[in-house]
C-alpha atoms as a PDB file:
ATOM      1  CA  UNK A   1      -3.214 -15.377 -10.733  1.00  0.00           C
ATOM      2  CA  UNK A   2      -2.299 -11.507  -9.948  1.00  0.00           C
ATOM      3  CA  UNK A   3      -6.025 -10.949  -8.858  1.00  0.00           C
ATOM      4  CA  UNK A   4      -5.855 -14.081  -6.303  1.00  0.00           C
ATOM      5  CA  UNK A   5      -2.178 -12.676  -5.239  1.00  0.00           C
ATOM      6  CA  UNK A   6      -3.645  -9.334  -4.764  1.00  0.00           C
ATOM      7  CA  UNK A   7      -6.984 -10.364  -3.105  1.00  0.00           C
ATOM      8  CA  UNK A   8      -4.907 -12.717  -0.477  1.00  0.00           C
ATOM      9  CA  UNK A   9      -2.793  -9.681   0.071  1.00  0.00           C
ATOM     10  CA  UNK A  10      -6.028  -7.393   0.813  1.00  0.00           C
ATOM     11  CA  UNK A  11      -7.103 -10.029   3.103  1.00  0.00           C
ATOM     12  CA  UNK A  12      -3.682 -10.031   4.734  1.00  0.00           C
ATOM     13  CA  UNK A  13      -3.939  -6.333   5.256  1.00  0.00           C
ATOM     14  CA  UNK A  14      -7.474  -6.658   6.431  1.00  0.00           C
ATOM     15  CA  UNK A  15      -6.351  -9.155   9.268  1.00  0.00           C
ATOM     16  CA  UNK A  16      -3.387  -7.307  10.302  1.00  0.00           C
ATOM     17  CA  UNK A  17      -5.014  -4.221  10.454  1.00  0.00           C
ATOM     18  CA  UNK A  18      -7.660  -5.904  12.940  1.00  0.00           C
ATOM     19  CA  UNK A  19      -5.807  -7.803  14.946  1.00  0.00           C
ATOM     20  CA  UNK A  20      -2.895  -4.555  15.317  1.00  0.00           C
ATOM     21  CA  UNK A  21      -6.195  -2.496  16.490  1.00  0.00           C
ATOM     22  CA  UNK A  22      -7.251  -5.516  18.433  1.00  0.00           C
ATOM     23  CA  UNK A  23      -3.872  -4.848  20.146  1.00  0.00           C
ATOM     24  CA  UNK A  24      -3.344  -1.312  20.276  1.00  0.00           C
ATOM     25  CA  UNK A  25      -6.183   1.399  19.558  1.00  0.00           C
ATOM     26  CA  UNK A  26      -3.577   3.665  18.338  1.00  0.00           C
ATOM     27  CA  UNK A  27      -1.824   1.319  16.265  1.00  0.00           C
ATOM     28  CA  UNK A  28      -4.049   2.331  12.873  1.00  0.00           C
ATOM     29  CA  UNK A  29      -2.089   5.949  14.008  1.00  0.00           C
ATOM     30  CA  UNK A  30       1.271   4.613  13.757  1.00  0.00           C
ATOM     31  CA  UNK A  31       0.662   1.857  11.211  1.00  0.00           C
ATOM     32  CA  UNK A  32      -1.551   2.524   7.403  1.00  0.00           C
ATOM     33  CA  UNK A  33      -1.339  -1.396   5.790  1.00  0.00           C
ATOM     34  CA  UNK A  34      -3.943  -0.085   3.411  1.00  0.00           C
ATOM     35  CA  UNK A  35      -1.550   2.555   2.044  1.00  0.00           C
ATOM     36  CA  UNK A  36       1.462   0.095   1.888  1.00  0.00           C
ATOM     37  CA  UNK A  37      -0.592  -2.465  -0.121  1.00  0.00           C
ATOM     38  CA  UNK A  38      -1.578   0.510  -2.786  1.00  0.00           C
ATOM     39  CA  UNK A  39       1.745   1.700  -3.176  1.00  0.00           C
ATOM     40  CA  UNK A  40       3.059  -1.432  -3.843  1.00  0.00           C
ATOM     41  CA  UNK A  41       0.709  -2.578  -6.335  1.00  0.00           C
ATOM     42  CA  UNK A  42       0.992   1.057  -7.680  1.00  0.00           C
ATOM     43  CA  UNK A  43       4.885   0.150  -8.541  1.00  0.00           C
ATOM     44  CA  UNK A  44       4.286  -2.365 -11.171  1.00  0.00           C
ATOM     45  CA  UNK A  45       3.147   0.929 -13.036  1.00  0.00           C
ATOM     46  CA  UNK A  46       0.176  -0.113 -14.509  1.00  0.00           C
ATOM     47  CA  UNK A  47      -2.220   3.328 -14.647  1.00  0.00           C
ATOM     48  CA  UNK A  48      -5.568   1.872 -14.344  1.00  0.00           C
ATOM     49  CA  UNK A  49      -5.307  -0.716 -12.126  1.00  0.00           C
ATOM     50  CA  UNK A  50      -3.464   1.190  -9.916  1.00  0.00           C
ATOM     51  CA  UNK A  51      -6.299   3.732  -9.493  1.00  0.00           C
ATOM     52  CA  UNK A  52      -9.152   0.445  -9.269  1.00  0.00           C
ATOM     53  CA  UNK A  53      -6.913  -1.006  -6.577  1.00  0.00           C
ATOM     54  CA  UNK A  54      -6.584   2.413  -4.977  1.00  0.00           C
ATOM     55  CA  UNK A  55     -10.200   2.856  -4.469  1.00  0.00           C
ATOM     56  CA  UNK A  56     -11.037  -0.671  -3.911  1.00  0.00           C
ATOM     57  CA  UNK A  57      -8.544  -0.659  -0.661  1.00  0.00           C
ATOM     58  CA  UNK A  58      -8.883   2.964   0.175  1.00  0.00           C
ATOM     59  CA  UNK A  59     -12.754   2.270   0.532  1.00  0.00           C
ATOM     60  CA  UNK A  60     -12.055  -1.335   2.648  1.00  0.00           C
ATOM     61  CA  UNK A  61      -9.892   1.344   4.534  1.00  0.00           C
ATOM     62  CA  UNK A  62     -12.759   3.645   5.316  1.00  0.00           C
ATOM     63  CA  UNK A  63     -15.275   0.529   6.276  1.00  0.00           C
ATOM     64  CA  UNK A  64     -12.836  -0.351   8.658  1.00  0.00           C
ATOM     65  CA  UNK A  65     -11.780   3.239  10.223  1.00  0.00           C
ATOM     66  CA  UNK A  66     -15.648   4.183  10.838  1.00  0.00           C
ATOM     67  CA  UNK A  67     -14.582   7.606   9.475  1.00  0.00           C
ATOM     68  CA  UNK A  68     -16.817   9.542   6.657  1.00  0.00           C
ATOM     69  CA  UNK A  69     -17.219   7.187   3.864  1.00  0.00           C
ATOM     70  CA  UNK A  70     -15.184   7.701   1.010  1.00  0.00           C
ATOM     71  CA  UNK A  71     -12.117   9.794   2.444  1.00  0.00           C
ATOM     72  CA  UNK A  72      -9.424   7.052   2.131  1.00  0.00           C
ATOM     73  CA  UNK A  73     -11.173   5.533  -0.914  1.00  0.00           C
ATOM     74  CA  UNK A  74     -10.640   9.104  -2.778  1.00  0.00           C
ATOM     75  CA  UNK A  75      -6.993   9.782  -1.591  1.00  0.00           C
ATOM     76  CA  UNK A  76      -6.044   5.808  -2.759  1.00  0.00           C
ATOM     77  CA  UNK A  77      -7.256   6.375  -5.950  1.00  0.00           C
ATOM     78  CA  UNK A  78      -5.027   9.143  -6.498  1.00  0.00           C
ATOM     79  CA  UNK A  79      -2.106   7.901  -4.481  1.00  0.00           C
ATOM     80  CA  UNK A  80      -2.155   4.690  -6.204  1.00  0.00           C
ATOM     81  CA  UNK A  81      -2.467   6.677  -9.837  1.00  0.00           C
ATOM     82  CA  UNK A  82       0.154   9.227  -9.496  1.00  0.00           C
ATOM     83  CA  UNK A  83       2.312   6.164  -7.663  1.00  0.00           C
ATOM     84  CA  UNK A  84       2.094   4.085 -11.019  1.00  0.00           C
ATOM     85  CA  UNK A  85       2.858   7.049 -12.842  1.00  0.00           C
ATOM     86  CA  UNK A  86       5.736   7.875 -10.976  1.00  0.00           C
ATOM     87  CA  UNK A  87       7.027   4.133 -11.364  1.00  0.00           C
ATOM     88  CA  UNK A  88       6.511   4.790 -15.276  1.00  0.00           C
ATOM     89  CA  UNK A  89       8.944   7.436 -14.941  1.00  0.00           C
ATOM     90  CA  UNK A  90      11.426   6.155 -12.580  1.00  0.00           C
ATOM     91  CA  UNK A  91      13.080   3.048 -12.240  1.00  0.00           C
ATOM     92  CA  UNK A  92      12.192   2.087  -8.579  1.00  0.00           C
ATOM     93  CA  UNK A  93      14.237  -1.929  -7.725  1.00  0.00           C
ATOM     94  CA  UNK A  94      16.206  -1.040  -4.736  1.00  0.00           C
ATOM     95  CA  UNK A  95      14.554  -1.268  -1.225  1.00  0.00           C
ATOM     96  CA  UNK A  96      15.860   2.085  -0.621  1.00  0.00           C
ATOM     97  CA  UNK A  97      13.626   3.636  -3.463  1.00  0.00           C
ATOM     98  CA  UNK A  98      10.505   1.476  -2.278  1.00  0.00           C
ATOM     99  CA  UNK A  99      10.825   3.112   1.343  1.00  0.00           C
ATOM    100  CA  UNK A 100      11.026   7.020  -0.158  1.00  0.00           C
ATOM    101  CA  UNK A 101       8.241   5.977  -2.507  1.00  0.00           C
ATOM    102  CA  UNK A 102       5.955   4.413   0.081  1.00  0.00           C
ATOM    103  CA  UNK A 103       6.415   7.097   2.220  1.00  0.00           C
ATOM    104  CA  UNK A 104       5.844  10.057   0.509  1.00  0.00           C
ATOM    105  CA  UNK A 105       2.434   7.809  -0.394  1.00  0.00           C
ATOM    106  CA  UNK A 106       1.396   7.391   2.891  1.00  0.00           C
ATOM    107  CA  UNK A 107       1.949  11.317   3.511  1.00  0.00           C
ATOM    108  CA  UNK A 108       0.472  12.207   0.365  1.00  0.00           C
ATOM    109  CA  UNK A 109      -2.748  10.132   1.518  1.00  0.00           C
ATOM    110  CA  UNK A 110      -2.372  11.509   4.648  1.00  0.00           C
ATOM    111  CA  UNK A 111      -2.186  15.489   3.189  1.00  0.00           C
ATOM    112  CA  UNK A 112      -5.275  14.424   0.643  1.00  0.00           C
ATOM    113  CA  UNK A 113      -7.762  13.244   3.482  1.00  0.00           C
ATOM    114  CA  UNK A 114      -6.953  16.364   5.354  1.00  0.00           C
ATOM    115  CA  UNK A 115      -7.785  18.609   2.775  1.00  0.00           C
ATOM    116  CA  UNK A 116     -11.483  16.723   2.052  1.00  0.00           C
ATOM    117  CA  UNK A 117     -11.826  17.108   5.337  1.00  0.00           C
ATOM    118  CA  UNK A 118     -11.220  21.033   5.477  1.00  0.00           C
ATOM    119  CA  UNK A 119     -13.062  21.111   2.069  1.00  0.00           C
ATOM    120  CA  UNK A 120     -16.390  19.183   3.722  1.00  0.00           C
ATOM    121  CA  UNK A 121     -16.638  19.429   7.376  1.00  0.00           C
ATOM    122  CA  UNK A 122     -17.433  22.263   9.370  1.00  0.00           C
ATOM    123  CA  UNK A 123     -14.808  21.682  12.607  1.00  0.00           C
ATOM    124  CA  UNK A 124     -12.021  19.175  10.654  1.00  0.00           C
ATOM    125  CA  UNK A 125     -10.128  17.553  13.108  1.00  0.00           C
ATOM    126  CA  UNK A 126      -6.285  17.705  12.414  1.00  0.00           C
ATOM    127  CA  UNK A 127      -3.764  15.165  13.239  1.00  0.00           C
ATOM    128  CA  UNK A 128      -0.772  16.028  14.833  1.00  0.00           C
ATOM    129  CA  UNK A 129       1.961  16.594  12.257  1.00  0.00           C
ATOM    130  CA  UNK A 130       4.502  14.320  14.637  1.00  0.00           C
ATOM    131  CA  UNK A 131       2.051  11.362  13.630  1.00  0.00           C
ATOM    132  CA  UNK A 132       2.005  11.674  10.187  1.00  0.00           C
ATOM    133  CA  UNK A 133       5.915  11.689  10.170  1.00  0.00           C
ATOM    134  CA  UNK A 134       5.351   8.925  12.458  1.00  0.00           C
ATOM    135  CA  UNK A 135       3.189   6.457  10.398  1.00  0.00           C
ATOM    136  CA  UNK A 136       5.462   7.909   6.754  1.00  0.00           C
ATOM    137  CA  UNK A 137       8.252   6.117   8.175  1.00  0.00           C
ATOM    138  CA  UNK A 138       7.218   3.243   9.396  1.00  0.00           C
ATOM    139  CA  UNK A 139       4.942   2.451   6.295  1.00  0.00           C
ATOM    140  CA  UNK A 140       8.137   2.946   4.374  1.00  0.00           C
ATOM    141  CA  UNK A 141      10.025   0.442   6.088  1.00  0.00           C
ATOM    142  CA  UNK A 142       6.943  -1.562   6.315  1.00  0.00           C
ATOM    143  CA  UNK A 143       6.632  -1.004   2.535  1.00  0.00           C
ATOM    144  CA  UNK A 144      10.724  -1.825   2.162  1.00  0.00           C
ATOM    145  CA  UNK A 145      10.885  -5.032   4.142  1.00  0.00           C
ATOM    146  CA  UNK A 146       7.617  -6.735   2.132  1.00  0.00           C
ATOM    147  CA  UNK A 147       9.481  -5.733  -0.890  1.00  0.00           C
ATOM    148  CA  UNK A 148      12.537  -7.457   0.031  1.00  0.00           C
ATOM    149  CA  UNK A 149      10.625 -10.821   0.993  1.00  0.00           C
ATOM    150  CA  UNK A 150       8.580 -10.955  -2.053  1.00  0.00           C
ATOM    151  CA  UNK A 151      11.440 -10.507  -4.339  1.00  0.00           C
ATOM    152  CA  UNK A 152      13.300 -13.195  -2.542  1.00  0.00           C
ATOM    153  CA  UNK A 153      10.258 -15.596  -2.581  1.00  0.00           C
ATOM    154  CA  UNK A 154      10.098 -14.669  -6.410  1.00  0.00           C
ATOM    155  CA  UNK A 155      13.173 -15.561  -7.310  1.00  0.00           C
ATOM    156  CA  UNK A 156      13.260 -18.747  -5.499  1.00  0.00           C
ATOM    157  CA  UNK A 157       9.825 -19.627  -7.247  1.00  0.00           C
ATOM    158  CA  UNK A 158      11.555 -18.787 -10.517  1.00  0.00           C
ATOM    159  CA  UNK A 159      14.527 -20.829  -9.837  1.00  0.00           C
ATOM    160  CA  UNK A 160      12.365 -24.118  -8.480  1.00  0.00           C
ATOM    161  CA  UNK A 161      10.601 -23.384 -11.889  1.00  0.00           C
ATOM    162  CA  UNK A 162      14.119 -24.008 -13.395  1.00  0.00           C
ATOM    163  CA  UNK A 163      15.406 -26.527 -11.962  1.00  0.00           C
ATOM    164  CA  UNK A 164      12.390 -28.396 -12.622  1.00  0.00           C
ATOM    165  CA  UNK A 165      12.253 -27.149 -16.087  1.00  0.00           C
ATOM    166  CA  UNK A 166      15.714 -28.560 -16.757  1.00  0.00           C
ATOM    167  CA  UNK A 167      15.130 -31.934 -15.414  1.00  0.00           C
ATOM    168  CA  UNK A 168      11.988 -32.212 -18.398  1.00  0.00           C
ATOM    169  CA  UNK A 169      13.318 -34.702 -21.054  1.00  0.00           C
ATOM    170  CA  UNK A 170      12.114 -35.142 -24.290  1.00  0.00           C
ATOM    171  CA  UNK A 171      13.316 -37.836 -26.542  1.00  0.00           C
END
C-alpha cells in the first residue's frame, strides 16, 4: 500500500512537472516537485528508504531536466538520507516545521548539484543565487500545503474507518 501511495505520488510529480514546463519553460526554475516529494517521504524517518526513494526520484528528475545524468539522482539520495535522519532527531508535525525542512532540502539539493558540477565540468554554469531562494520558498510552502491536505485526508480515512468499525456487530 505505501509503495502504490508513493508510486501514484511520483507519477503526480511527473505530470505536474510536465505540464508546469508545458506552461512555463522557467517554471522547473521556480518550482522542484521532485525535491518536495523526497523530503516528504524523507519525514517518515525511515533511513534506507529514504535514500532508495531519493535516488529513484532524483534520477526521474535528471531524465526529465536533460541535464548530465546522475546530478539530481546523487544530491536526492543524500537529501532524502540526511532528511530522514533529521526527522529521527526532531519531531517535525506542524506545517511550520515541514516548510523550514523542505526548504533547506530543496537548497541543500540545490548547493549539492552545484558542487558536482564545479567538481566535473570544465565551465559549470551557476544559477543565480535569487533563484535558488526563489524555488526554497516556494517548495516549502509547496511542501507545507501537501502536508496539510494529506493529514486532513488521513484523518478523515481513519475516522470513516471508525465509524464503520463501530457499526460491526457481533452476537
Amino acid at each position: 500500500m505505501r509503495a502504490l501511495r508513493f508510486f501514484a505520488a511520483l507519477g503526480l510529480a511527473i505530470v505536474v512537472h510536465l505540464i508546469g514546463v508545458r506552461i512555463d519553460p522557467g517554471f522547473a526554475r521556480a518550482v522542484d516537485v521532485f525535491i518536495v516529494l523526497i523530503a516528504l517521504h524523507a519525514l517518515d524517518g525511515n533511513s534506507l528508504s529514504a535514500l532508495f526513494v531519493g535516488l529513484l526520484v532524483g534520477l526521474v528528475h535528471d531524465t526529465l531536466t536533460g541535464g548530465l545524468f546522475g546530478f539530481f539522482g546523487f544530491a536526492g539520495t543524500i537529501v532524502g538520507y540526511g532528511t530522514a535522519r533529521l526527522s529521527q532527531r526532531l519531531v517535525i508535525q506542524r506545517p511550520t516545521g515541514v516548510l523550514a525542512v523542505v526548504s533547506f532540502a530543496t537548497a541543500l539539493e540545490q548547493t549539492i548539484v552545484v558542487g558536482l558540477a564545479f567538481l566535473l565540468l570544465p565551465d559549470p554554469p551557476l544559477p543565480d543565487p535569487l533563484w535558488i531562494a526563489i524555488q526554497s520558498g516556494v517548495c516549502g510552502v509547496l511542501g507545507a500545503i501537501v502536508y496539510v491536505l494529506t493529514g486532513h485526508w488521513r484523518r478523515n480515512a481513519e475516522a470513516r474507518r471508525r465509524n464503520r468499525m463501530s457499526r460491526l456487530r457481533l452476537g
